[in-house]
C-alpha atoms as a PDB file:
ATOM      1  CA  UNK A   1     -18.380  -9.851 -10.278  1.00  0.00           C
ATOM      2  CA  UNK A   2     -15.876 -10.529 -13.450  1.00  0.00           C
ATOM      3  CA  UNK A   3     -13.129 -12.911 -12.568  1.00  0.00           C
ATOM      4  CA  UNK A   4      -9.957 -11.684 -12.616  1.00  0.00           C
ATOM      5  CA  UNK A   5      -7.272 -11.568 -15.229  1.00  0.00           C
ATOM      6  CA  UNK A   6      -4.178 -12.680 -14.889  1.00  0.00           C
ATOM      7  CA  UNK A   7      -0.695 -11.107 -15.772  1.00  0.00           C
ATOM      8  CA  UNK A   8       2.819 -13.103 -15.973  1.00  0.00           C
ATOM      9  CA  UNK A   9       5.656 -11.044 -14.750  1.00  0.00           C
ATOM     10  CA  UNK A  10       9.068 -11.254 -15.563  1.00  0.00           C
ATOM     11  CA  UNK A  11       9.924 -13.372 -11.958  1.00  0.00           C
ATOM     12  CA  UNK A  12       7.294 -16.063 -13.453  1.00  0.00           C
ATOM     13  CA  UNK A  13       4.649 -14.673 -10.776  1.00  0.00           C
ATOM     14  CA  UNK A  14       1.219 -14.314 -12.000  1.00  0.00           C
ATOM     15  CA  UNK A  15      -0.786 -11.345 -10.605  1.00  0.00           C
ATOM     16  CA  UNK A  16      -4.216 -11.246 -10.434  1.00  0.00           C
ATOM     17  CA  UNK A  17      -6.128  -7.939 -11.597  1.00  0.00           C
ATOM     18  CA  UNK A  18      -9.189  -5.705 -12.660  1.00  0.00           C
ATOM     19  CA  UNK A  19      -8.551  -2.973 -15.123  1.00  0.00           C
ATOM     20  CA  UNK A  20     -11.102  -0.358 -15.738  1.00  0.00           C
ATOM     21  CA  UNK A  21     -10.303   1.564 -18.750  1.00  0.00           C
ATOM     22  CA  UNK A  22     -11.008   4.963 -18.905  1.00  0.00           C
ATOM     23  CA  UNK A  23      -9.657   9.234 -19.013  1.00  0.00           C
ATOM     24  CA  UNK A  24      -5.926   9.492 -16.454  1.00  0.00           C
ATOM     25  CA  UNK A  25      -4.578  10.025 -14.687  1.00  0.00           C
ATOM     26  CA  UNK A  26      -4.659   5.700 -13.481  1.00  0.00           C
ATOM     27  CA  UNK A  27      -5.694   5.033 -10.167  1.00  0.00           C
ATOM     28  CA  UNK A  28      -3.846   2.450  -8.781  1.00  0.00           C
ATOM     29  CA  UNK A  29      -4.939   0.988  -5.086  1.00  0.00           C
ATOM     30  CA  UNK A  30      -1.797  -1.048  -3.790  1.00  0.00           C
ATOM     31  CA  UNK A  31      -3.469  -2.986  -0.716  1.00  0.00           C
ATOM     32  CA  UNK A  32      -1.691  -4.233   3.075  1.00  0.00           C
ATOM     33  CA  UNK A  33      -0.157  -7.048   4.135  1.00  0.00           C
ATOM     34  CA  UNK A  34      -2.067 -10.256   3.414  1.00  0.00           C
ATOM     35  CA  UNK A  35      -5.351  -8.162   2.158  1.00  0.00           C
ATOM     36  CA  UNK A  36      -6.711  -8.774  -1.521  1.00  0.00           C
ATOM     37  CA  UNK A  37      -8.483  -6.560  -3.922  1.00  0.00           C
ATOM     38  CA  UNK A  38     -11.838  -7.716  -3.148  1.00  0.00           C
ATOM     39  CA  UNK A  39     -11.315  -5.356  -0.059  1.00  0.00           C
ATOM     40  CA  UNK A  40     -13.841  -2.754   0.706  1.00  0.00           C
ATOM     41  CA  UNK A  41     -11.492  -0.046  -0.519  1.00  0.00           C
ATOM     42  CA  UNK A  42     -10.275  -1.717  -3.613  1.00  0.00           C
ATOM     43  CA  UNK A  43     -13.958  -2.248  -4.886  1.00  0.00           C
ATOM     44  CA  UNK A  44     -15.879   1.143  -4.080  1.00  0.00           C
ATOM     45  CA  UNK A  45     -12.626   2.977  -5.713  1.00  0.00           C
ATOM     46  CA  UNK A  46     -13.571   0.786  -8.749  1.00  0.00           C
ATOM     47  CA  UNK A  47     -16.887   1.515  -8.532  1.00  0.00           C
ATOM     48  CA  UNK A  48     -16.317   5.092  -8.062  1.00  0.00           C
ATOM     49  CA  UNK A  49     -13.830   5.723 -10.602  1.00  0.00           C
ATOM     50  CA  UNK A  50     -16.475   3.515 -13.457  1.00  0.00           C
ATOM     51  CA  UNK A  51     -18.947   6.454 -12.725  1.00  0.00           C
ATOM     52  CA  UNK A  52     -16.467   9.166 -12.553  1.00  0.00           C
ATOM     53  CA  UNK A  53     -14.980   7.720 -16.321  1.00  0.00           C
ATOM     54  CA  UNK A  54     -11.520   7.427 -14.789  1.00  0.00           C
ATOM     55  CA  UNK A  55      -8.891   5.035 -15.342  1.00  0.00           C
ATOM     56  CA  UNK A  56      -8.376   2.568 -12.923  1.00  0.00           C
ATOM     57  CA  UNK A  57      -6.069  -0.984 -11.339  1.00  0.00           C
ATOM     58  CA  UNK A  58      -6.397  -2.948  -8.467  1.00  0.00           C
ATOM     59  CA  UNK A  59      -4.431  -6.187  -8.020  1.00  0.00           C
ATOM     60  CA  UNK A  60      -2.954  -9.289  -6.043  1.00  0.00           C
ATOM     61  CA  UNK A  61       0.679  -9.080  -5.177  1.00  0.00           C
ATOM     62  CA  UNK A  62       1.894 -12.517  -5.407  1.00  0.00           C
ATOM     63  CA  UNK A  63       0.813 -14.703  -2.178  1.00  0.00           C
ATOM     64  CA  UNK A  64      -2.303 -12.694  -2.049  1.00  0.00           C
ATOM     65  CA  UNK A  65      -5.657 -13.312  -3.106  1.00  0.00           C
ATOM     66  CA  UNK A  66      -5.861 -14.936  -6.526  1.00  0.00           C
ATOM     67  CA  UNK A  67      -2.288 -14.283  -7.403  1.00  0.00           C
ATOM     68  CA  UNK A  68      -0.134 -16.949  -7.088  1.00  0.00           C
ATOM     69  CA  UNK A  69       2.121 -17.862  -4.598  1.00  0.00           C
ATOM     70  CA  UNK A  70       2.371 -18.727  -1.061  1.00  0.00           C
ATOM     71  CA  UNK A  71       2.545 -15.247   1.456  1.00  0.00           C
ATOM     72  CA  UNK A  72       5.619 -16.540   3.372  1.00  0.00           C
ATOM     73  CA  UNK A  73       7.506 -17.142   0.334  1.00  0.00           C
ATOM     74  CA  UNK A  74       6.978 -13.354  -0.398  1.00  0.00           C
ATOM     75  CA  UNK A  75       8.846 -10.235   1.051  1.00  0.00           C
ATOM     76  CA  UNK A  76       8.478  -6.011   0.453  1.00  0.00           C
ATOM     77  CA  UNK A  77      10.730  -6.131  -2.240  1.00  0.00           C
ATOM     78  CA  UNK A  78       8.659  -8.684  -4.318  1.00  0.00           C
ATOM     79  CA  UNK A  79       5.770  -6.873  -3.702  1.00  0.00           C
ATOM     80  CA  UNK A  80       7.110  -3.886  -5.065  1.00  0.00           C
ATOM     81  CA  UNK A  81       8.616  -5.741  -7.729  1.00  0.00           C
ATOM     82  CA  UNK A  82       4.762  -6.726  -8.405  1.00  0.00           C
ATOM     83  CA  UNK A  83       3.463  -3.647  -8.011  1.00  0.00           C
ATOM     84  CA  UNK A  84       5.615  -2.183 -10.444  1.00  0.00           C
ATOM     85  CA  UNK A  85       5.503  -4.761 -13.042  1.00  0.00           C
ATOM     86  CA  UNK A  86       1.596  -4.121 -12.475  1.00  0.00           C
ATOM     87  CA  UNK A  87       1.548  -0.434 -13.355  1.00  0.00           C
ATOM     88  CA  UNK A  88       4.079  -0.597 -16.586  1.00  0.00           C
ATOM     89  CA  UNK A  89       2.431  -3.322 -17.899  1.00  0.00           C
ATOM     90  CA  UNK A  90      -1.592  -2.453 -17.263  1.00  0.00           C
ATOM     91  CA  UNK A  91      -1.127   1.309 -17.191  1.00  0.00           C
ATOM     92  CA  UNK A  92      -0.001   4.232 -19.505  1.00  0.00           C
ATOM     93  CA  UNK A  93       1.252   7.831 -18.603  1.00  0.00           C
ATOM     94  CA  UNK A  94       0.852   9.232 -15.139  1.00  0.00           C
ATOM     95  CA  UNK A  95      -0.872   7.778 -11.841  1.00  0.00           C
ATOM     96  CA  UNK A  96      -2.006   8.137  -8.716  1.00  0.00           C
ATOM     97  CA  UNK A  97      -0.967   5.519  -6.251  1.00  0.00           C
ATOM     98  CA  UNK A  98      -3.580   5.024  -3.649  1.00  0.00           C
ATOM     99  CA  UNK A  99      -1.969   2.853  -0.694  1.00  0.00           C
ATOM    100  CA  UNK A 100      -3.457   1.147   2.562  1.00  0.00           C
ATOM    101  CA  UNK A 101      -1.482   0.536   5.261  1.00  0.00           C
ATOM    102  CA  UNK A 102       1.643  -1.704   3.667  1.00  0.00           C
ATOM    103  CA  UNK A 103       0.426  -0.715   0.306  1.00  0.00           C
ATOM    104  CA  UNK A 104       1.168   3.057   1.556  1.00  0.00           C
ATOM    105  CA  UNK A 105       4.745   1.779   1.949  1.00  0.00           C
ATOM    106  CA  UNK A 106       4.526   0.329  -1.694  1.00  0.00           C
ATOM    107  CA  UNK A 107       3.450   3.670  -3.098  1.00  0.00           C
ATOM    108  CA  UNK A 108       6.027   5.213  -1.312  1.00  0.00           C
ATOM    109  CA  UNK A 109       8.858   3.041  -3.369  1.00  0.00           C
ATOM    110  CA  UNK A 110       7.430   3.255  -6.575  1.00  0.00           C
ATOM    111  CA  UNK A 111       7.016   6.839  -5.933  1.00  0.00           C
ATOM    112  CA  UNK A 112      10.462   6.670  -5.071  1.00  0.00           C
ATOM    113  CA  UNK A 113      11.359   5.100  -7.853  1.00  0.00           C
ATOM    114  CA  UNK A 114       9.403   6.261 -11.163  1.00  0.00           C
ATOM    115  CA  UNK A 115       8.920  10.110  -9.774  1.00  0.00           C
ATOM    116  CA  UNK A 116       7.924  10.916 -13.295  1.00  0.00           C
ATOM    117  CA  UNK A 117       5.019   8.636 -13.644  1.00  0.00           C
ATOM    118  CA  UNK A 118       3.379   9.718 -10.460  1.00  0.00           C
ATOM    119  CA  UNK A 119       0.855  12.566 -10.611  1.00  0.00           C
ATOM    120  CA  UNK A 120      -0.327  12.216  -7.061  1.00  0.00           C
ATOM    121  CA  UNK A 121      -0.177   9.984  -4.225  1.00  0.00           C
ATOM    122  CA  UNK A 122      -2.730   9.424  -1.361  1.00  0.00           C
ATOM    123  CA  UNK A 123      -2.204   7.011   1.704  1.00  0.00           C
ATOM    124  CA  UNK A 124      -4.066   5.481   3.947  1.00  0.00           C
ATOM    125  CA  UNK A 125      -2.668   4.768   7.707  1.00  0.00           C
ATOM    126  CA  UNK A 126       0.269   4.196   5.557  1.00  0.00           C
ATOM    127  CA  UNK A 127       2.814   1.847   7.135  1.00  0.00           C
ATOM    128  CA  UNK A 128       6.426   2.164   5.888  1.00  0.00           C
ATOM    129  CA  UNK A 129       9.503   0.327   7.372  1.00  0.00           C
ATOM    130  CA  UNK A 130       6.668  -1.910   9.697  1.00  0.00           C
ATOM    131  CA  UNK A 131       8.909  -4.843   9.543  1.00  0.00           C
ATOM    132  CA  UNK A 132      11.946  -3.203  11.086  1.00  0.00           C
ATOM    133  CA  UNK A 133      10.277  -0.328  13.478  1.00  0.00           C
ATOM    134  CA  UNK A 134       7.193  -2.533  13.618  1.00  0.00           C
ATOM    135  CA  UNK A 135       8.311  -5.887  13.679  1.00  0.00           C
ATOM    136  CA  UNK A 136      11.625  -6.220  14.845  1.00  0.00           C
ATOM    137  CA  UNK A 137      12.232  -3.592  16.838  1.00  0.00           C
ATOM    138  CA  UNK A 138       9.542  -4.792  19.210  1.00  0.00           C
ATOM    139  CA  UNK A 139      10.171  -8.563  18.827  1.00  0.00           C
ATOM    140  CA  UNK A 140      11.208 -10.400  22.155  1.00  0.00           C
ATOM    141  CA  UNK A 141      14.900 -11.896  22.795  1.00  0.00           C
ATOM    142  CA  UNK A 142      13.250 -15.480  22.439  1.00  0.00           C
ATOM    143  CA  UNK A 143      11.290 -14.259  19.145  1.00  0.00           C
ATOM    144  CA  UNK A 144      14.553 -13.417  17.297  1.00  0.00           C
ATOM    145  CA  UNK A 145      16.225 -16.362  18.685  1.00  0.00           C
ATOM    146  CA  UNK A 146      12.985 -18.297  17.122  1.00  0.00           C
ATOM    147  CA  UNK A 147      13.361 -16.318  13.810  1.00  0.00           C
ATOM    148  CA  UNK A 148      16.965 -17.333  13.580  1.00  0.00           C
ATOM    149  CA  UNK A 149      16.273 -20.632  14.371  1.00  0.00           C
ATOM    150  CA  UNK A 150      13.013 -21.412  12.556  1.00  0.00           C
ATOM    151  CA  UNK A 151      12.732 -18.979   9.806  1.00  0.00           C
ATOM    152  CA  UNK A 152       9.784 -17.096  10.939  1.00  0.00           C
ATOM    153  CA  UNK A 153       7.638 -16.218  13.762  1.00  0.00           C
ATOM    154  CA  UNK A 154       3.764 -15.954  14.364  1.00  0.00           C
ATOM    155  CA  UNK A 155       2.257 -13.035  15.243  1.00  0.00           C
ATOM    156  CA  UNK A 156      -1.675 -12.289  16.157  1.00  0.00           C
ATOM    157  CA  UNK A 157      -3.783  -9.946  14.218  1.00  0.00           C
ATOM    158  CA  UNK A 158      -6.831  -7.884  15.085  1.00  0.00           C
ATOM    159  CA  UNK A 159      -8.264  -8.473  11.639  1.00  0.00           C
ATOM    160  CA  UNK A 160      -7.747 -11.742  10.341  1.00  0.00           C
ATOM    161  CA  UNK A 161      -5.473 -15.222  11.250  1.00  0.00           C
ATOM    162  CA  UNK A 162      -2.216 -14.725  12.936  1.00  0.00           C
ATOM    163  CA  UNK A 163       0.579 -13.295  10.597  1.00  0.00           C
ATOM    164  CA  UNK A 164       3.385 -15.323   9.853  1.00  0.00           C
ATOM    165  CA  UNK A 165       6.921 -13.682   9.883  1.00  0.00           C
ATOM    166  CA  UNK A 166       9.876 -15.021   8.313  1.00  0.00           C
ATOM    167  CA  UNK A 167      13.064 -13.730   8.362  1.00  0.00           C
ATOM    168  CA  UNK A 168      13.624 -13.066   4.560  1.00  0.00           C
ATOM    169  CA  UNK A 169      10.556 -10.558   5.302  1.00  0.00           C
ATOM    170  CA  UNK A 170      12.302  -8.978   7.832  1.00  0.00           C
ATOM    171  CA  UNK A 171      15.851  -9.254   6.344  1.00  0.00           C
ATOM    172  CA  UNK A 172      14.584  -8.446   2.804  1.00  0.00           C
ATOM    173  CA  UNK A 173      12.363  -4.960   4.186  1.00  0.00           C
ATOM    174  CA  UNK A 174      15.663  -3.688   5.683  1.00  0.00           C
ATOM    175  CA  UNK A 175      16.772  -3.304   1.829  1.00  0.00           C
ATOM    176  CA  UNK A 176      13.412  -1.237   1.623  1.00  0.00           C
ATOM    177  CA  UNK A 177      12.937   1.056   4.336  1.00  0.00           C
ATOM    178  CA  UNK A 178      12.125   5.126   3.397  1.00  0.00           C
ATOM    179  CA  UNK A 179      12.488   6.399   6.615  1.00  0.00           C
ATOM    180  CA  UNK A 180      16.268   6.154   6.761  1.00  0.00           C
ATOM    181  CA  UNK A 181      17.348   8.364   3.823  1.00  0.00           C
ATOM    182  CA  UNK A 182      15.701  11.140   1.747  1.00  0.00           C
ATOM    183  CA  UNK A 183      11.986  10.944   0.821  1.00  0.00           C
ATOM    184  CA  UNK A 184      11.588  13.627  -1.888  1.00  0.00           C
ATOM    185  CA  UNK A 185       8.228  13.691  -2.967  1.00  0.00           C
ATOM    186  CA  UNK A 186       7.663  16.359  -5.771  1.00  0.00           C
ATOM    187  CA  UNK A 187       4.078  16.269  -6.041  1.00  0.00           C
ATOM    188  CA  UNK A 188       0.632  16.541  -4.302  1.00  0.00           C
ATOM    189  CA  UNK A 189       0.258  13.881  -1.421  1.00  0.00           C
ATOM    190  CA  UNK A 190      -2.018  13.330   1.181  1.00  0.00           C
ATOM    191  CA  UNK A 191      -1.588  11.635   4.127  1.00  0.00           C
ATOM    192  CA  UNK A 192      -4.746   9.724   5.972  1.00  0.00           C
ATOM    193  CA  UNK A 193      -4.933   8.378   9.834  1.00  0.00           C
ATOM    194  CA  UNK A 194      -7.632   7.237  11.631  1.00  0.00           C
ATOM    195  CA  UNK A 195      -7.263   8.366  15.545  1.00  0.00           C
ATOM    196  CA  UNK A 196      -8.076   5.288  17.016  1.00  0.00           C
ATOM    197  CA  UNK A 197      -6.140   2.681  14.436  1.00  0.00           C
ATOM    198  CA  UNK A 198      -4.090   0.239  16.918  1.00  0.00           C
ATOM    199  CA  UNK A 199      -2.272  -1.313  13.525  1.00  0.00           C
ATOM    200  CA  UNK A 200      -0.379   2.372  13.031  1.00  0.00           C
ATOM    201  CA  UNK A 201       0.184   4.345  15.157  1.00  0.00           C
ATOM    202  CA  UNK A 202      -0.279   8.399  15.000  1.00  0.00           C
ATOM    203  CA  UNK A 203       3.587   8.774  15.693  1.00  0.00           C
ATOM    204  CA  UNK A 204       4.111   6.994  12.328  1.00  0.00           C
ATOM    205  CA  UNK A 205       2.172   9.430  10.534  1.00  0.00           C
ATOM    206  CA  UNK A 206       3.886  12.011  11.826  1.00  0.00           C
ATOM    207  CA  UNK A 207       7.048  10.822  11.150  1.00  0.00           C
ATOM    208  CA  UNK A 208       6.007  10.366   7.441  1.00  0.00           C
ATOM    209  CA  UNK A 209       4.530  13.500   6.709  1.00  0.00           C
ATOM    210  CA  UNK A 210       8.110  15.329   8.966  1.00  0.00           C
ATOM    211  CA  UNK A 211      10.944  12.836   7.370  1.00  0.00           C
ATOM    212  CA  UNK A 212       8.981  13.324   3.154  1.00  0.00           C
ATOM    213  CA  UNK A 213       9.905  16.835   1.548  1.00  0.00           C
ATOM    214  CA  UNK A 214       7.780  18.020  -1.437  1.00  0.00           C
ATOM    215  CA  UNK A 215       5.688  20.915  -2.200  1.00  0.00           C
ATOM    216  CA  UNK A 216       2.419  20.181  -1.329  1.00  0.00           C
ATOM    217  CA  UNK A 217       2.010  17.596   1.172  1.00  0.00           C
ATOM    218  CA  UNK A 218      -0.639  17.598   4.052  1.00  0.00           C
ATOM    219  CA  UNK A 219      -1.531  14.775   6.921  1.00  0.00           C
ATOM    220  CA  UNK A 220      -5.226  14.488   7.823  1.00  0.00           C
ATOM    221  CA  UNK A 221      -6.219  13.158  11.049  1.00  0.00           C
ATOM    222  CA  UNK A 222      -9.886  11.482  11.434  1.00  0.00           C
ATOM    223  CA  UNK A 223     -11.009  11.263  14.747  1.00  0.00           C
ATOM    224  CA  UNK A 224     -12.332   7.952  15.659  1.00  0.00           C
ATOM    225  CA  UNK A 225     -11.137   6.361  12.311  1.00  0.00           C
ATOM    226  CA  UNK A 226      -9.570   2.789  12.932  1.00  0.00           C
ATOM    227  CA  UNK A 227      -7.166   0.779  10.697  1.00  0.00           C
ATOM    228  CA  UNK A 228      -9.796  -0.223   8.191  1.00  0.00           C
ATOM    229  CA  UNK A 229     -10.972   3.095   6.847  1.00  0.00           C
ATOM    230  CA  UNK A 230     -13.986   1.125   5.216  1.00  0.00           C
ATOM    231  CA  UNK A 231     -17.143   2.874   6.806  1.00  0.00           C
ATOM    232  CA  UNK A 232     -19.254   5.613   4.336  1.00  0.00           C
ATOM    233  CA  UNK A 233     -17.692   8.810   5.423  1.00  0.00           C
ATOM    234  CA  UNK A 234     -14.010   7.165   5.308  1.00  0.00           C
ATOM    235  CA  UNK A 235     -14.597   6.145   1.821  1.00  0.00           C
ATOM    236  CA  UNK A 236     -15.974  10.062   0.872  1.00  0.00           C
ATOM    237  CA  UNK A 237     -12.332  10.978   2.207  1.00  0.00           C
ATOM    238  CA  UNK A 238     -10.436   8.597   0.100  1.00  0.00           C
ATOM    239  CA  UNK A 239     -12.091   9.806  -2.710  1.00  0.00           C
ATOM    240  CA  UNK A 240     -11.976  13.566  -2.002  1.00  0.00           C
ATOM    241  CA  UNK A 241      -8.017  13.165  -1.387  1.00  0.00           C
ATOM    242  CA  UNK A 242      -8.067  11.570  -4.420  1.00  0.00           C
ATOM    243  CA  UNK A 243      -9.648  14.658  -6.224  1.00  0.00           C
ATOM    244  CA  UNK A 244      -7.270  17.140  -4.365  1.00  0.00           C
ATOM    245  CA  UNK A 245      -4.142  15.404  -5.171  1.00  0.00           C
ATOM    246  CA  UNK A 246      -5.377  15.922  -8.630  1.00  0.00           C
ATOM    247  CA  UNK A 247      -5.817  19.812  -8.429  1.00  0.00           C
ATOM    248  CA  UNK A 248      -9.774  18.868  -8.997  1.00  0.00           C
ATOM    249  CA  UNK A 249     -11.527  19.916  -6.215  1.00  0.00           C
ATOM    250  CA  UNK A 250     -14.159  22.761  -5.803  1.00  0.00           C
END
């Protein structure tokens, strides 16, 4: 596979990417927390949008992947600042924000906050405001004494090393969250969520696709589906969504 290039922001962060040129609207796959865009997803979008001639991005935020950076120096709102440094400067005219679990809450902010430039958006087990009703809500007495005290705390992960926390993450996402005011969302979305994900929970999807407002907006539920959405027939649904939030299909 190519290597990467490489993209200095304004911060002085340098984001890794692949850029497949080709007919709009631009895909753009925003990944989760501490994932990179070698991911399953990432790659068979790319390889599906080659074949299908359409535009498409996948990158690093900073502290990810081949980006640079160290992950606990990074936060939700440097990520989005990433993300949308990424899409002005390696995309042109309208996209469609594809977004994995903390890359769903991503989407959702750029959505959010360049409503002209999306076309469509499509999530997957999308996670948004994890690190307040995810994180902190749930964290022991002694964990937010340690977080006060030591900057961060360590958490275990079903998919990878333990994460670790720090308190600008959690301090910095409360400056983020899109749960706690208006959502408008004036154009086609879908919503994915696997039944049997133990990373987000069905209750958060539900409170997405109730709390959003827009015109055309529809949650899909896939029994048996768990947090990684990765096998063959998950990947045929990411793609499909894709093709409805476009107006494209059959």
């Amino acid at each position: 596979m190519a290597d990467p290039s490489f993209l200095q922001t304004k911060s002085g962060r340098k984001i890794a990417y692949h850029r497949t040129g080709g007919r709009g609207p631009w895909i753009v796959f925003l990944g989760g927390l501490k994932s990179d865009m070698m991911g399953t997803k990432a790659v068979y979008l790319e390889e599906w949008a080659r074949a299908q001639g359409r535009a498409y991005l996948r990158f690093d935020y900073s502290g990810h992947g081949e980006s640079s950076g160290a992950f606990t120096d990074g936060c939700i709102g440097d990520w989005a600042e990433d993300t949308r440094d990424a899409v002005a400067a390696l995309t042109e005219g309208p996209i469609v924000p594809v977004g994995s679990s903390m890359g769903g809450w991503q989407a959702l902010l750029l959505s959010r906050a360049q409503p002209e430039r999306i076309a469509g958006l499509v999530t997957i087990a999308a996670a948004p405001d994890f690190t307040e009703d995810g994180y902190w809500a749930t964290f022991s007495p002694e964990q937010k004494t340690q977080l006060e005290r030591d900057g961060s705390v360590e958490l275990p992960s079903d998919y990878m090393e333990p994460y670790i926390i720090t308190k600008r993450m959690i301090e910095d996402g409360r400056d983020q969250l899109v749960l706690r005011a208006p959502l408008p969302l004036p154009f086609p979305v879908r919503f994915l969520q696997g039944t049997a994900d133990t990373a987000v929970s069905l209750d958060t999807a539900v409170r997405l696709l109730e709390h959003a407002t827009g015109p055309d907006m529809q949650l899909s539920l896939i029994k048996d589906a768990d947090h990684r959405f990765s096998d063959g027939p998950c990947l045929g649904l990411i793609t499909d969504a894709i093709i409805d939030a476009l107006g494209e299909g059959a």
